[in-house]
N, C-alpha and C. Protein backbone atom coordinates (compact mmCIF):
# COMPACT_ATOMS: atom_id res chain seq x y z
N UNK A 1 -177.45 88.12 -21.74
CA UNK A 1 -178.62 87.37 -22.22
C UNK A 1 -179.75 88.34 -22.54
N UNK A 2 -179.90 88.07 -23.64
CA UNK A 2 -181.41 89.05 -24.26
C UNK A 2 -183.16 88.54 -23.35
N UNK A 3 -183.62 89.75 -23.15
CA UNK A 3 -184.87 89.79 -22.06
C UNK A 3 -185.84 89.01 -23.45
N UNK A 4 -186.92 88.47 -23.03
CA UNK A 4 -187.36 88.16 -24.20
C UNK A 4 -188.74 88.06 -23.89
N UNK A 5 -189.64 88.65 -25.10
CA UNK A 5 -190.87 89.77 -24.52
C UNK A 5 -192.19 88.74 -25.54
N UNK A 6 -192.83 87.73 -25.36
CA UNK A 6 -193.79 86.93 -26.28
C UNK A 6 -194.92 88.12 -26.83
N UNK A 7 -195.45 87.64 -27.71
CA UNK A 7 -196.46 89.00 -28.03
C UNK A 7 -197.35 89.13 -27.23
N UNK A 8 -198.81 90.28 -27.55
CA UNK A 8 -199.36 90.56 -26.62
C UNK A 8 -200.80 89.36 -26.68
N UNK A 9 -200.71 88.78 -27.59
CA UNK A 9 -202.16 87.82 -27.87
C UNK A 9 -201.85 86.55 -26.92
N UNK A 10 -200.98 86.33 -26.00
CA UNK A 10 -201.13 85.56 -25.24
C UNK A 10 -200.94 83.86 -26.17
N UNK A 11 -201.53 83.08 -25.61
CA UNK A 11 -201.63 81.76 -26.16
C UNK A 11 -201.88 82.01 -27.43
N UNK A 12 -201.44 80.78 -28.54
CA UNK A 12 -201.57 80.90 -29.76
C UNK A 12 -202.98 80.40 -30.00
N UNK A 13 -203.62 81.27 -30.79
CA UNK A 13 -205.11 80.98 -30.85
C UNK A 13 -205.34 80.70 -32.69
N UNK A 14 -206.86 80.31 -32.69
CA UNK A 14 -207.15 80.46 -34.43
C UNK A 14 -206.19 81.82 -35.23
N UNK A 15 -205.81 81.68 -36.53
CA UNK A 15 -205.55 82.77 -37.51
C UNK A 15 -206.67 83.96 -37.60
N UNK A 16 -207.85 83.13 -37.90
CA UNK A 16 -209.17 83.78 -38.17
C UNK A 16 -209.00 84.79 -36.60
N UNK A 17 -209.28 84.53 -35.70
CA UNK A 17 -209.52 84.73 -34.16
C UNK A 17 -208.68 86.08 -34.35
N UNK A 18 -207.17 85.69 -34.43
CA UNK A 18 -206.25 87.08 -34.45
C UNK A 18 -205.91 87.86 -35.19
N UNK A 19 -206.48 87.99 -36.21
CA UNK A 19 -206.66 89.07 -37.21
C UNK A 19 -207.45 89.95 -36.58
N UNK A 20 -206.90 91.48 -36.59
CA UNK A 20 -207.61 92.77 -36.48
C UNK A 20 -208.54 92.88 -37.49
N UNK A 21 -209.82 94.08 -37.50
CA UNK A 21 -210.78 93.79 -38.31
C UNK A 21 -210.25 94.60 -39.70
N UNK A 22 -210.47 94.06 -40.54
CA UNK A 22 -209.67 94.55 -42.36
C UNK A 22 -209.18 93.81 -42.39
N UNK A 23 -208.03 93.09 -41.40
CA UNK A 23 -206.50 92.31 -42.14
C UNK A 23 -206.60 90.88 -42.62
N UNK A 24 -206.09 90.88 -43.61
CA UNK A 24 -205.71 89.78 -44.10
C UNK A 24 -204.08 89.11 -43.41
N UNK A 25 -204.01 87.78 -43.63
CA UNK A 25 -202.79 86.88 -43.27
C UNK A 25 -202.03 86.63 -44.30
N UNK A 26 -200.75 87.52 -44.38
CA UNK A 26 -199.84 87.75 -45.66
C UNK A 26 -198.96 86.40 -45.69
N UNK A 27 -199.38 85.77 -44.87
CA UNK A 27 -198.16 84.45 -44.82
C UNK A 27 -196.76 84.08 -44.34
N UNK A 28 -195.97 83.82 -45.21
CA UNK A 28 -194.49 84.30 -44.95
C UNK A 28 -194.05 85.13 -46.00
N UNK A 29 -194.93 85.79 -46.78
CA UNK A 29 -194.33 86.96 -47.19
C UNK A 29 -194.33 88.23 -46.55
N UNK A 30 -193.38 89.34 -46.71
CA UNK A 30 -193.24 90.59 -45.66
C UNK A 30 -193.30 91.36 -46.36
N UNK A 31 -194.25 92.09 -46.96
CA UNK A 31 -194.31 93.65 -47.70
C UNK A 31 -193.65 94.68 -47.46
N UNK A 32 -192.97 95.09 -48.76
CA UNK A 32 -192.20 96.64 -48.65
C UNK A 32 -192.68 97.75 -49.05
N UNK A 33 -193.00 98.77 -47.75
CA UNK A 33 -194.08 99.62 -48.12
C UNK A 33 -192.70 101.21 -47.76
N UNK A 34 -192.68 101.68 -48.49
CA UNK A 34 -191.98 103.06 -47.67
C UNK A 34 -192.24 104.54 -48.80
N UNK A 35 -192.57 105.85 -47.93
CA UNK A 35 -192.38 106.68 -49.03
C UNK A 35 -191.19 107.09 -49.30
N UNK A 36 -190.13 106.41 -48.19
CA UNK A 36 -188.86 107.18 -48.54
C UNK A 36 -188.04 106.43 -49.56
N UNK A 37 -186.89 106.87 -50.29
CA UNK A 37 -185.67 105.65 -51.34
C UNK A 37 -185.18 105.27 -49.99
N UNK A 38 -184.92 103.83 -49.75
CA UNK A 38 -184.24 102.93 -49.17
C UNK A 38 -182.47 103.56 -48.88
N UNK A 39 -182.50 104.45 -48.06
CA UNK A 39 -181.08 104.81 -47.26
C UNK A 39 -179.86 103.77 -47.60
N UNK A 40 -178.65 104.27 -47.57
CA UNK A 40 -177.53 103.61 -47.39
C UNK A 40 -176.59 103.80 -46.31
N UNK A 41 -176.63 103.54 -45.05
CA UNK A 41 -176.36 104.03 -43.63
C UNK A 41 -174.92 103.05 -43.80
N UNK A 42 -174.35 103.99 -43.21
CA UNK A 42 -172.82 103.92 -42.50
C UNK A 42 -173.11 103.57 -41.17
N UNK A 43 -172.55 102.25 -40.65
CA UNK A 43 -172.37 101.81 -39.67
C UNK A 43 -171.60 102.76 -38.63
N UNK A 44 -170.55 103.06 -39.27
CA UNK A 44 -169.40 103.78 -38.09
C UNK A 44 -169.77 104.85 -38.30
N UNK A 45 -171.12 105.76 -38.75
CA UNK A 45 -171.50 107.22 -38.73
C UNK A 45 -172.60 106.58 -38.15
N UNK A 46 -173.43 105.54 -37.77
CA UNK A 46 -174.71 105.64 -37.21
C UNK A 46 -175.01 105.89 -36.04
N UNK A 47 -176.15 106.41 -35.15
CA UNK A 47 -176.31 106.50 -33.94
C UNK A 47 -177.33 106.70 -33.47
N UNK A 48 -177.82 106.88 -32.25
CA UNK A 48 -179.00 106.76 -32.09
C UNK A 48 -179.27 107.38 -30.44
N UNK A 49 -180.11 108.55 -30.80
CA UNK A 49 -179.96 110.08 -29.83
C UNK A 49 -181.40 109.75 -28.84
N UNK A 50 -181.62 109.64 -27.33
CA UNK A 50 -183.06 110.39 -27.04
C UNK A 50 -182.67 111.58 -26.49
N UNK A 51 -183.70 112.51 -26.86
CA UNK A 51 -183.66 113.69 -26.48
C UNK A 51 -184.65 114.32 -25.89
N UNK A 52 -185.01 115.81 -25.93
CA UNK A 52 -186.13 116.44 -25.94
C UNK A 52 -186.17 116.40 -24.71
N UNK A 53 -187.87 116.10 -23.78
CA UNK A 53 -187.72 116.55 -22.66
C UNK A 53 -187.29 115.66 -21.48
N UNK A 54 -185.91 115.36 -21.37
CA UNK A 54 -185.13 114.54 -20.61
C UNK A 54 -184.15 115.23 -19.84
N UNK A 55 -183.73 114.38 -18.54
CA UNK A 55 -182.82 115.35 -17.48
C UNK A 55 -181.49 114.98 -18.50
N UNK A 56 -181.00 113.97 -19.06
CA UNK A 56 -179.75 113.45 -19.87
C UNK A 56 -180.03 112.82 -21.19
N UNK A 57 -179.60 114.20 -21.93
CA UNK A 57 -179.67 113.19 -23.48
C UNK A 57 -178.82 112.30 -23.33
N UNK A 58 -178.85 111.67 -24.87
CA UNK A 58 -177.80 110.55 -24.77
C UNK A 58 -177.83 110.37 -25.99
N UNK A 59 -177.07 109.94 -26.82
CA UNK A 59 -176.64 109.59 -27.72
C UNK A 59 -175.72 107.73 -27.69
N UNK A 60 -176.09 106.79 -28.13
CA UNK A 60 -175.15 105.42 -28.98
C UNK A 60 -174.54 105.50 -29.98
N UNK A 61 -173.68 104.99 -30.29
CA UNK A 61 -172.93 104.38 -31.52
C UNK A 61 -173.66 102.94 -31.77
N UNK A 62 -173.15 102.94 -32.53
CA UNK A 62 -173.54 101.11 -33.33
C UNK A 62 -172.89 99.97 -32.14
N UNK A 63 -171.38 100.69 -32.09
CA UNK A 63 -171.39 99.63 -31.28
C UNK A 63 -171.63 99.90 -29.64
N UNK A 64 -172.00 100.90 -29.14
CA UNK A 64 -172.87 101.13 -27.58
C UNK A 64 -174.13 100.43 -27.64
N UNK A 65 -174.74 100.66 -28.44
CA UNK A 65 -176.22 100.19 -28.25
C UNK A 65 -175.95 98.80 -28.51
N UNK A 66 -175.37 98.15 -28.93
CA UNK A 66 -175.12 96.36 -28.93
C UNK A 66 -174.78 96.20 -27.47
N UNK A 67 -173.79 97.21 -26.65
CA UNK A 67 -173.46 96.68 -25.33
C UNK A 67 -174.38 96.86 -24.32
N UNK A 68 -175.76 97.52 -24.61
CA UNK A 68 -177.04 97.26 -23.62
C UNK A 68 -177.16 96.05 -23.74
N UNK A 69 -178.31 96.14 -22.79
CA UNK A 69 -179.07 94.73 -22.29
C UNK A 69 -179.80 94.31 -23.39
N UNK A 70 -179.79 93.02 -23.88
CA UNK A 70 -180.53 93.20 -25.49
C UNK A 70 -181.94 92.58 -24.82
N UNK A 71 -183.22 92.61 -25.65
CA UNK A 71 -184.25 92.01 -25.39
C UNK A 71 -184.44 91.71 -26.89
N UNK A 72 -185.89 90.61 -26.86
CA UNK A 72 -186.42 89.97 -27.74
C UNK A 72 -187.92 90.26 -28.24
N UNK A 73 -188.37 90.17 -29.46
CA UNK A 73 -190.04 90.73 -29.41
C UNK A 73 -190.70 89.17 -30.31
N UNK A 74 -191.37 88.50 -29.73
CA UNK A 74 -192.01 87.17 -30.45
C UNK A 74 -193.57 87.59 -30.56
N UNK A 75 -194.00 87.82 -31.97
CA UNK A 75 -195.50 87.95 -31.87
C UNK A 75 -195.93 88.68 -33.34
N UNK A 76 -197.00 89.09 -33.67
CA UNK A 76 -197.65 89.53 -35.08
C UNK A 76 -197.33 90.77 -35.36
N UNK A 77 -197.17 91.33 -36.13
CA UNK A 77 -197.14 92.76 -36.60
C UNK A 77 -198.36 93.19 -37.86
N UNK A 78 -198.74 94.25 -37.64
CA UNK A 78 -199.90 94.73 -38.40
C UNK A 78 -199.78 96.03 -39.51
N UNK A 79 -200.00 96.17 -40.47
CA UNK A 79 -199.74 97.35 -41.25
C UNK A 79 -201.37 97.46 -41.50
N UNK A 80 -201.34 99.27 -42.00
CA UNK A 80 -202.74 99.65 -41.83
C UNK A 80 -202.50 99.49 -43.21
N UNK A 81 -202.14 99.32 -44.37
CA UNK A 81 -202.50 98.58 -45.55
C UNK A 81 -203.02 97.16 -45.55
N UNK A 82 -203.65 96.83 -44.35
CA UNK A 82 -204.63 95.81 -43.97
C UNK A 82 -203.68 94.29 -44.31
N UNK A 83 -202.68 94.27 -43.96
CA UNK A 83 -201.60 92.93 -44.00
C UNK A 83 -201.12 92.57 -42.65
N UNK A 84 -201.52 91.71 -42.05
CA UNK A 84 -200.79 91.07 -40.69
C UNK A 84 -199.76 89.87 -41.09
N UNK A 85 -198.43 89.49 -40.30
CA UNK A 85 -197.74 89.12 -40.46
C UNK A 85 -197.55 88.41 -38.85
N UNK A 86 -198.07 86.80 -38.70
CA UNK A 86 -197.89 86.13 -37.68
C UNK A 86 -196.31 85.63 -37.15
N UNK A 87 -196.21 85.72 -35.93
CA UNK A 87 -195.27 85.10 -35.62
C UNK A 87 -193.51 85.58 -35.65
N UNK A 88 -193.62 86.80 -36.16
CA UNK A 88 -192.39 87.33 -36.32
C UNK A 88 -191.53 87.27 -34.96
N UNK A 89 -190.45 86.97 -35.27
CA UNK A 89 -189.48 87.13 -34.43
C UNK A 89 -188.15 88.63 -34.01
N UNK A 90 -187.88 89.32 -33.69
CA UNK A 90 -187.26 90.45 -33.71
C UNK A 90 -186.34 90.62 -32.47
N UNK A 91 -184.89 91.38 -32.25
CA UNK A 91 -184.12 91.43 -31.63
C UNK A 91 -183.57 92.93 -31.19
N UNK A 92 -183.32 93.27 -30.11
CA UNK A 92 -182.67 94.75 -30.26
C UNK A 92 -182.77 94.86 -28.92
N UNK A 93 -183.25 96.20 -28.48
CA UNK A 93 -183.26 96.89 -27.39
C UNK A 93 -184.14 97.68 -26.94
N UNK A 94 -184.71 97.17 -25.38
CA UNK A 94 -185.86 97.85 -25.00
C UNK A 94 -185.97 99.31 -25.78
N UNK A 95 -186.91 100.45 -25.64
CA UNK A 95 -187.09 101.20 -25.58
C UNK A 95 -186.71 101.72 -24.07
N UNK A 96 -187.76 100.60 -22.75
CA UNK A 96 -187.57 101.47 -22.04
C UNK A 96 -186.24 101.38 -21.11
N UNK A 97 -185.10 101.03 -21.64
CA UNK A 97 -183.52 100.50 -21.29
C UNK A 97 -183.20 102.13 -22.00
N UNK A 98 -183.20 102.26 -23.15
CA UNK A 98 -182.97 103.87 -23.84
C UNK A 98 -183.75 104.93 -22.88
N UNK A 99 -184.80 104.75 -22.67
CA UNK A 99 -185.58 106.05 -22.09
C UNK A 99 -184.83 106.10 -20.17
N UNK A 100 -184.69 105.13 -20.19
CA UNK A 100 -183.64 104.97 -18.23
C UNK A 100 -182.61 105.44 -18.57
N UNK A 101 -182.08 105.32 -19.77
CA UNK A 101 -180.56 106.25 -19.31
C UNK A 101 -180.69 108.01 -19.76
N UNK A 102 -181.76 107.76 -20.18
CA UNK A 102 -182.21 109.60 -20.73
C UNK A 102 -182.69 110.31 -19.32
N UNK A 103 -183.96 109.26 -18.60
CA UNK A 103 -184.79 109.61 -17.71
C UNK A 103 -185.30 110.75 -17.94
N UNK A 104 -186.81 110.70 -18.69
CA UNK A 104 -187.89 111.70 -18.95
C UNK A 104 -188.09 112.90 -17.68
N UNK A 105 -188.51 113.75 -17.93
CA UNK A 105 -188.15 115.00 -17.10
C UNK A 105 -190.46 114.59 -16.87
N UNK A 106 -190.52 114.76 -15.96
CA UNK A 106 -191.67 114.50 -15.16
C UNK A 106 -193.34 115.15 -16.37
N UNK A 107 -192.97 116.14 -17.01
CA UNK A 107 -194.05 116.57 -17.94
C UNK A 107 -193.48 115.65 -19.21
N UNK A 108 -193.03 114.90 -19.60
CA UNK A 108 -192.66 113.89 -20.62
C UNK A 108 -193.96 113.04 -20.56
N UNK A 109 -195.06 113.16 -22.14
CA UNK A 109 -196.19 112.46 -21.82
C UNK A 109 -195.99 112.18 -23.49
N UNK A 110 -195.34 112.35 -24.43
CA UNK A 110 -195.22 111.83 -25.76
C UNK A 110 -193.82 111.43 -26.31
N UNK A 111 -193.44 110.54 -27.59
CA UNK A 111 -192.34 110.71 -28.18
C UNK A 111 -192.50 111.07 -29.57
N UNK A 112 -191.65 111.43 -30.24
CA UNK A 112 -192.17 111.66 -31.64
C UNK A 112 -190.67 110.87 -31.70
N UNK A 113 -191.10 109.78 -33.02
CA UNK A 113 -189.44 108.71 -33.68
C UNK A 113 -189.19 109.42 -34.73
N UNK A 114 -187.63 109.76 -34.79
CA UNK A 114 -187.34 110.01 -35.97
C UNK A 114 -186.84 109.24 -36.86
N UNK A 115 -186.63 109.23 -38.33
CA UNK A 115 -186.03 108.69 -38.98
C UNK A 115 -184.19 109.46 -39.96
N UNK A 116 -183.69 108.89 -40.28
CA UNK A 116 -182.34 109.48 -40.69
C UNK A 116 -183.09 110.11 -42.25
N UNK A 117 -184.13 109.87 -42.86
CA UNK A 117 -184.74 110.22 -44.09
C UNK A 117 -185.35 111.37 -43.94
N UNK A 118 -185.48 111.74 -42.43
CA UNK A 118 -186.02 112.86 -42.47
C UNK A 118 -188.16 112.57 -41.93
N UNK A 119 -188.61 110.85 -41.77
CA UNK A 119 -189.69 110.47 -41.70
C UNK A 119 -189.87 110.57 -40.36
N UNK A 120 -191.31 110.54 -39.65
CA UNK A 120 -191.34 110.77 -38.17
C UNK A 120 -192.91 110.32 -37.87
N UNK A 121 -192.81 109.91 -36.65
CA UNK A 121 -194.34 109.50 -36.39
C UNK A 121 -194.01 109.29 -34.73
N UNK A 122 -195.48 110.35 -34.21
CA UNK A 122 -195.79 110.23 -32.67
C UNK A 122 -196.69 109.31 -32.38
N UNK A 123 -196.30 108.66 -30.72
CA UNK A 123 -197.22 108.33 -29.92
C UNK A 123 -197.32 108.88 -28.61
N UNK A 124 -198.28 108.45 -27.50
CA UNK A 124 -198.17 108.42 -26.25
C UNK A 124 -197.20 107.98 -25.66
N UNK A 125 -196.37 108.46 -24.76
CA UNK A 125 -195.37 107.78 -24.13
C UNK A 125 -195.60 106.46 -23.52
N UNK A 126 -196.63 106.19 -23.06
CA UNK A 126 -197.56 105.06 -22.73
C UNK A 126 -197.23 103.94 -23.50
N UNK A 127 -197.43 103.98 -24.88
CA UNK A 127 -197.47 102.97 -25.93
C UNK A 127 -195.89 102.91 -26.29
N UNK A 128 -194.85 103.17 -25.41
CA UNK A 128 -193.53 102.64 -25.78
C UNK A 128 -192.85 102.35 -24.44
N UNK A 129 -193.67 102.65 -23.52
CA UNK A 129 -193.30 102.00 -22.37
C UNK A 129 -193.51 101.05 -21.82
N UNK A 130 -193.25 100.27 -20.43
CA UNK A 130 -193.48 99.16 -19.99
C UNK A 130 -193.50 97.81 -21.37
N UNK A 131 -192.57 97.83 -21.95
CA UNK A 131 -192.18 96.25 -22.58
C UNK A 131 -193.38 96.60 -23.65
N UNK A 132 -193.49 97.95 -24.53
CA UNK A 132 -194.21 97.47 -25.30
C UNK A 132 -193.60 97.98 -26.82
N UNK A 133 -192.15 98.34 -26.63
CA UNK A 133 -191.28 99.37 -27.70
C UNK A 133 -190.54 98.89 -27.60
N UNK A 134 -189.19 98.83 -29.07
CA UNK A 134 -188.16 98.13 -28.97
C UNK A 134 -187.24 98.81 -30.27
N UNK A 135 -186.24 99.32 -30.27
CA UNK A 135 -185.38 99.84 -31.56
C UNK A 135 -184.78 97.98 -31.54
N UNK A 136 -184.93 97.82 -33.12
CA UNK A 136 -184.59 96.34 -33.36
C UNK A 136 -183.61 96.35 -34.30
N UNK A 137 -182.91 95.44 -34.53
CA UNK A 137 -181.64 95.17 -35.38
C UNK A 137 -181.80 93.50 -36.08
N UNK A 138 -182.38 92.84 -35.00
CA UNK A 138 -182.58 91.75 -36.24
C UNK A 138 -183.60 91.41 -36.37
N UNK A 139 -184.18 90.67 -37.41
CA UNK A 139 -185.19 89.66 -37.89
C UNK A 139 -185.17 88.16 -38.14
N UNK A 140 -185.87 87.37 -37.32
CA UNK A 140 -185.07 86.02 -37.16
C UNK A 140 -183.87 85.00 -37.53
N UNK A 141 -183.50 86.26 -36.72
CA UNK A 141 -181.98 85.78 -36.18
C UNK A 141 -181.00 86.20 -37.17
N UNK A 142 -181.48 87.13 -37.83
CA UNK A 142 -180.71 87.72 -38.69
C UNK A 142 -180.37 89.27 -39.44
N UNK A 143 -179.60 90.33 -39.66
CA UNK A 143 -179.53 91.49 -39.69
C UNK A 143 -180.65 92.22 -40.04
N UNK A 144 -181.54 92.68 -39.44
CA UNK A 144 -182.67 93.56 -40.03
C UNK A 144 -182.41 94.27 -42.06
N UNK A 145 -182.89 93.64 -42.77
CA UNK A 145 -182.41 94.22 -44.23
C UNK A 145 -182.82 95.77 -44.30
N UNK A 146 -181.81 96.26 -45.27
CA UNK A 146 -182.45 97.54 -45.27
C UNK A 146 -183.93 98.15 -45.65
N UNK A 147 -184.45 97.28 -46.89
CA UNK A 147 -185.78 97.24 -47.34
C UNK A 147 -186.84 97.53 -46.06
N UNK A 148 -186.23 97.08 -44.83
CA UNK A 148 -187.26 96.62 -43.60
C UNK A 148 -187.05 97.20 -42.89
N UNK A 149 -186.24 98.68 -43.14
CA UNK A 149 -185.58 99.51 -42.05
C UNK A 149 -184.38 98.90 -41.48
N UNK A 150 -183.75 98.33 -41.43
CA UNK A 150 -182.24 97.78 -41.48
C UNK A 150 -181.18 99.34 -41.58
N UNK A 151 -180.82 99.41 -40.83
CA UNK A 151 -179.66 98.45 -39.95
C UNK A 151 -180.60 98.57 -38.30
N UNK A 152 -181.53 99.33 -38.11
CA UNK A 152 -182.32 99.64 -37.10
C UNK A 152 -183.39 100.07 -37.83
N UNK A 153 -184.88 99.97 -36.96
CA UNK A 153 -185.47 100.44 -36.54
C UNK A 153 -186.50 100.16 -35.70
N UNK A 154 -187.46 101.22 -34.81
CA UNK A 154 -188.38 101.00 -34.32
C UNK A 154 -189.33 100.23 -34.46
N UNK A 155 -189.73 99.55 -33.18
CA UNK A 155 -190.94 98.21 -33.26
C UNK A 155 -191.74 98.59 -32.39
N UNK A 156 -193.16 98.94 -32.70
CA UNK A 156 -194.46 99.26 -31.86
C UNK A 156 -195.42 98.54 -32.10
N UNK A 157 -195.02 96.88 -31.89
CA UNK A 157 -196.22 95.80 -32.47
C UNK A 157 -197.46 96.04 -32.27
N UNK A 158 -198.11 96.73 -31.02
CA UNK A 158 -199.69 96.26 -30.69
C UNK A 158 -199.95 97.60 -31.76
N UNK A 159 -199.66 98.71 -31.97
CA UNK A 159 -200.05 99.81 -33.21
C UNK A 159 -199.65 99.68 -34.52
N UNK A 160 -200.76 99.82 -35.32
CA UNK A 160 -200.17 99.71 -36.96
C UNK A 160 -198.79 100.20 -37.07
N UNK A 161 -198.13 99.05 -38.37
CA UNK A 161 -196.73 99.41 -38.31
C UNK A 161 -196.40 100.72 -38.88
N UNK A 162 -196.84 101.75 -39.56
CA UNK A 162 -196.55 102.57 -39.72
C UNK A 162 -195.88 103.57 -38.30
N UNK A 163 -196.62 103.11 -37.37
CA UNK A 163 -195.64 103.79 -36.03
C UNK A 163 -194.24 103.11 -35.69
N UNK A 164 -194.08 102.04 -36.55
CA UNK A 164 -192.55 101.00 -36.34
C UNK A 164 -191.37 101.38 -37.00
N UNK A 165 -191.59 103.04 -37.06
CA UNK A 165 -190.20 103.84 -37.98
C UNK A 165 -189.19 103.04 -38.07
N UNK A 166 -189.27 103.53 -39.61
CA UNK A 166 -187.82 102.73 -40.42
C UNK A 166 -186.49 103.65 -40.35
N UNK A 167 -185.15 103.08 -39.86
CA UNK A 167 -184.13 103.86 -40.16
C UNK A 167 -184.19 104.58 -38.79
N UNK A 168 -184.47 104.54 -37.64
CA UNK A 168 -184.68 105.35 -36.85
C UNK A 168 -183.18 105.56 -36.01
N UNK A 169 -183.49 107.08 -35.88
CA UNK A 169 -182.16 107.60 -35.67
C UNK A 169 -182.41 108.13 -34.48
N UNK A 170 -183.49 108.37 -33.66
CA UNK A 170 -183.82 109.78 -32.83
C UNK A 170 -185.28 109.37 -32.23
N UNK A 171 -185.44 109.53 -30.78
CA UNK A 171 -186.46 109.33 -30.29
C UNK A 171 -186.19 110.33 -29.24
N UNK A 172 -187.61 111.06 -29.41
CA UNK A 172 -187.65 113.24 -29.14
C UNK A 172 -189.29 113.43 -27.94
N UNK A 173 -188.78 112.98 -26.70
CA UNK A 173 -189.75 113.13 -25.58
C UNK A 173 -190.16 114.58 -25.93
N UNK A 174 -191.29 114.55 -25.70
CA UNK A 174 -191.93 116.16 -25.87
C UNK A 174 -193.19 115.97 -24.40
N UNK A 175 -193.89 117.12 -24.11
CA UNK A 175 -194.53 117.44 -23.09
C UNK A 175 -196.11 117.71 -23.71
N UNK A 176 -195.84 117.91 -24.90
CA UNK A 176 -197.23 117.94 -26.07
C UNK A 176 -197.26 117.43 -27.27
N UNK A 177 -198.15 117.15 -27.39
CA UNK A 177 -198.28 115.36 -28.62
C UNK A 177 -197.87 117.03 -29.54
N UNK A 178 -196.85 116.51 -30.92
CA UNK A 178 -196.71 116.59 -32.29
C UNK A 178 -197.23 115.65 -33.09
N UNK A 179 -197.67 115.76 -34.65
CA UNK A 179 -198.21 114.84 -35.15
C UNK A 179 -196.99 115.07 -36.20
N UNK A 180 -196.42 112.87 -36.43
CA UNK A 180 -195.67 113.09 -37.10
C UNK A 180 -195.85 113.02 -38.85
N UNK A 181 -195.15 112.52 -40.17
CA UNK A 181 -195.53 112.66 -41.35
C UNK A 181 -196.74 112.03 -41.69
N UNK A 182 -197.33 110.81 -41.36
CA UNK A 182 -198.69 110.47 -41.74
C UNK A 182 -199.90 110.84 -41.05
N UNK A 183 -199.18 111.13 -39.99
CA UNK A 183 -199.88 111.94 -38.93
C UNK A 183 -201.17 113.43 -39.49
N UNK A 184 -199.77 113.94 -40.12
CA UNK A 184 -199.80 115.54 -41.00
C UNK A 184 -200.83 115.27 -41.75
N UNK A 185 -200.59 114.05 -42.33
CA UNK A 185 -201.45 114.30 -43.58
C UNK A 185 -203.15 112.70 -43.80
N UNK A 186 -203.56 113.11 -42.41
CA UNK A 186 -204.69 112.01 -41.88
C UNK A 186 -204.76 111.01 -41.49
N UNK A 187 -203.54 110.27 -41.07
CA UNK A 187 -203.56 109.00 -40.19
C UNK A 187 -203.83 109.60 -38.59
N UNK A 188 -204.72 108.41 -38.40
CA UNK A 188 -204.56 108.78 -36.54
C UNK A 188 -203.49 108.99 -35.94
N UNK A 189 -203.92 109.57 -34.81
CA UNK A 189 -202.27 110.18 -34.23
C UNK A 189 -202.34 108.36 -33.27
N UNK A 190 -202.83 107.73 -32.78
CA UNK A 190 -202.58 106.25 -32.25
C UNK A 190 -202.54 105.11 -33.07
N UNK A 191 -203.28 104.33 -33.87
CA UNK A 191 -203.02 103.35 -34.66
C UNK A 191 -203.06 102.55 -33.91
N UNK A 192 -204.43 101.94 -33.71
CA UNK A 192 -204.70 101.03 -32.57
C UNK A 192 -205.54 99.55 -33.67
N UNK A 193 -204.65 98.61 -33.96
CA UNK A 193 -205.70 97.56 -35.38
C UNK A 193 -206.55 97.32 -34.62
N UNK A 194 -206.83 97.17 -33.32
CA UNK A 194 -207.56 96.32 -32.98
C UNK A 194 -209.04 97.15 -32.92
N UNK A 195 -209.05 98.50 -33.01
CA UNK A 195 -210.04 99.86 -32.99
C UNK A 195 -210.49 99.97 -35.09
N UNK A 196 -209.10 99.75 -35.50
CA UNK A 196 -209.26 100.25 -36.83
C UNK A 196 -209.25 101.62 -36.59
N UNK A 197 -208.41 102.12 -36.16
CA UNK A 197 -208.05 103.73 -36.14
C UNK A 197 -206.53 103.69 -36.97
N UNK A 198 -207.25 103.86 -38.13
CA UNK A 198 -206.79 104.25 -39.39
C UNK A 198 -206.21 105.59 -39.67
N UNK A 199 -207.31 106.17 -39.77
CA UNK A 199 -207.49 107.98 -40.16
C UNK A 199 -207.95 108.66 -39.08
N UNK A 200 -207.87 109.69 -39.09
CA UNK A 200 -208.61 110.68 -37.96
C UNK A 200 -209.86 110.86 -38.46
N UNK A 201 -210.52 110.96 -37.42
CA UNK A 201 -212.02 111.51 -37.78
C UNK A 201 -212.57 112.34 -38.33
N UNK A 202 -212.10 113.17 -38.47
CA UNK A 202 -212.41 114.75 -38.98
C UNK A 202 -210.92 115.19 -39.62
């Protein structure tokens, strides 16, 4: 039975009310934003590694990571192209179910996600722990499309989705924040909508 995790806004409140400050309410449409061409992933070549600073890497197959414990994510998602998207539904597997069978080596205070495209973006280890990270596979109730990062990827609802790596292949504990591709080039290293930490300051 899948764990199942409601979002973080608690009771369903006004639209107006839960909008971060910029965003607009895209509706039931879902925008496709990526700099990368849309991958063509092989199921029976896919997998999905944590590494870095851990006592046991680990590596899944497609079909290992289905035989974890699955959990559920019910709640809004935010892109810093100022579009919120209420109510989404999403399926997969904790983050922190992946990071227990790695078990972070005690100076483990960041992750940087990778993508199979070669795309990457850090946070605090903080912001993917305790029920707040999830590598996902479906979208209500149905195969994550590739357009949307399909066949996997990362879900970091309470931070702009740009930290919700598409295609994610690799999640890389480090002991000192890296900044990953939007990172590099002036997005905040957190992505907090509710701050509007967009860009870095300087």
């Amino acid at each position: 039975m899948s764990q199942f995790t409601a979002g973080f806004a608690g009771r369903r409140r006004d639209t107006a009310k839960k909008l971060p400050p910029g965003q607009y309410d895209t509706g039931s449409s879902w925008p496709v934003l990526a700099v990368e061409v849309t991958p063509a992933v092989d199921l029976d070549a896919w997998s999905m590694t944590v590494d870095g600073s851990v006592e046991s890497p680990v590596t899944w197959s497609w079909s290992e990571i289905h035989e974890l414990p699955g959990s559920e994510y019910a709640g809004d998602i935010h892109c810093v192209t100022t579009w919120s998207k209420f109510d989404t539904r999403f399926a997969g597997v904790s983050v922190d179910t992946l990071l227990a069978a790695a078990k972070p080596t005690s100076g483990a205070a960041f992750l940087l996600a990778h993508s199979s495209t070669g795309y990457s973006t850090n946070m605090p280890l903080a912001d993917v722990t305790d029920g707040k990270a999830w590598v996902v596979w479906e979208f209500d109730g149905k195969p994550l499309a590739p357009q949307h990062g399909g066949p996997a990827r990362l879900l970091v609802p309470h931070l702009y989705f740009w930290k919700s790596a598409k295609w994610v292949n690799r999640l890389e504990l480090l002991d000192e924040d890296k900044r990953g591709f939007w990172e590099e080039r002036g997005y905040h290293d957190r992505g907090d909508p509710w701050q509007e930490q967009r860009y870095h300051s300087s």
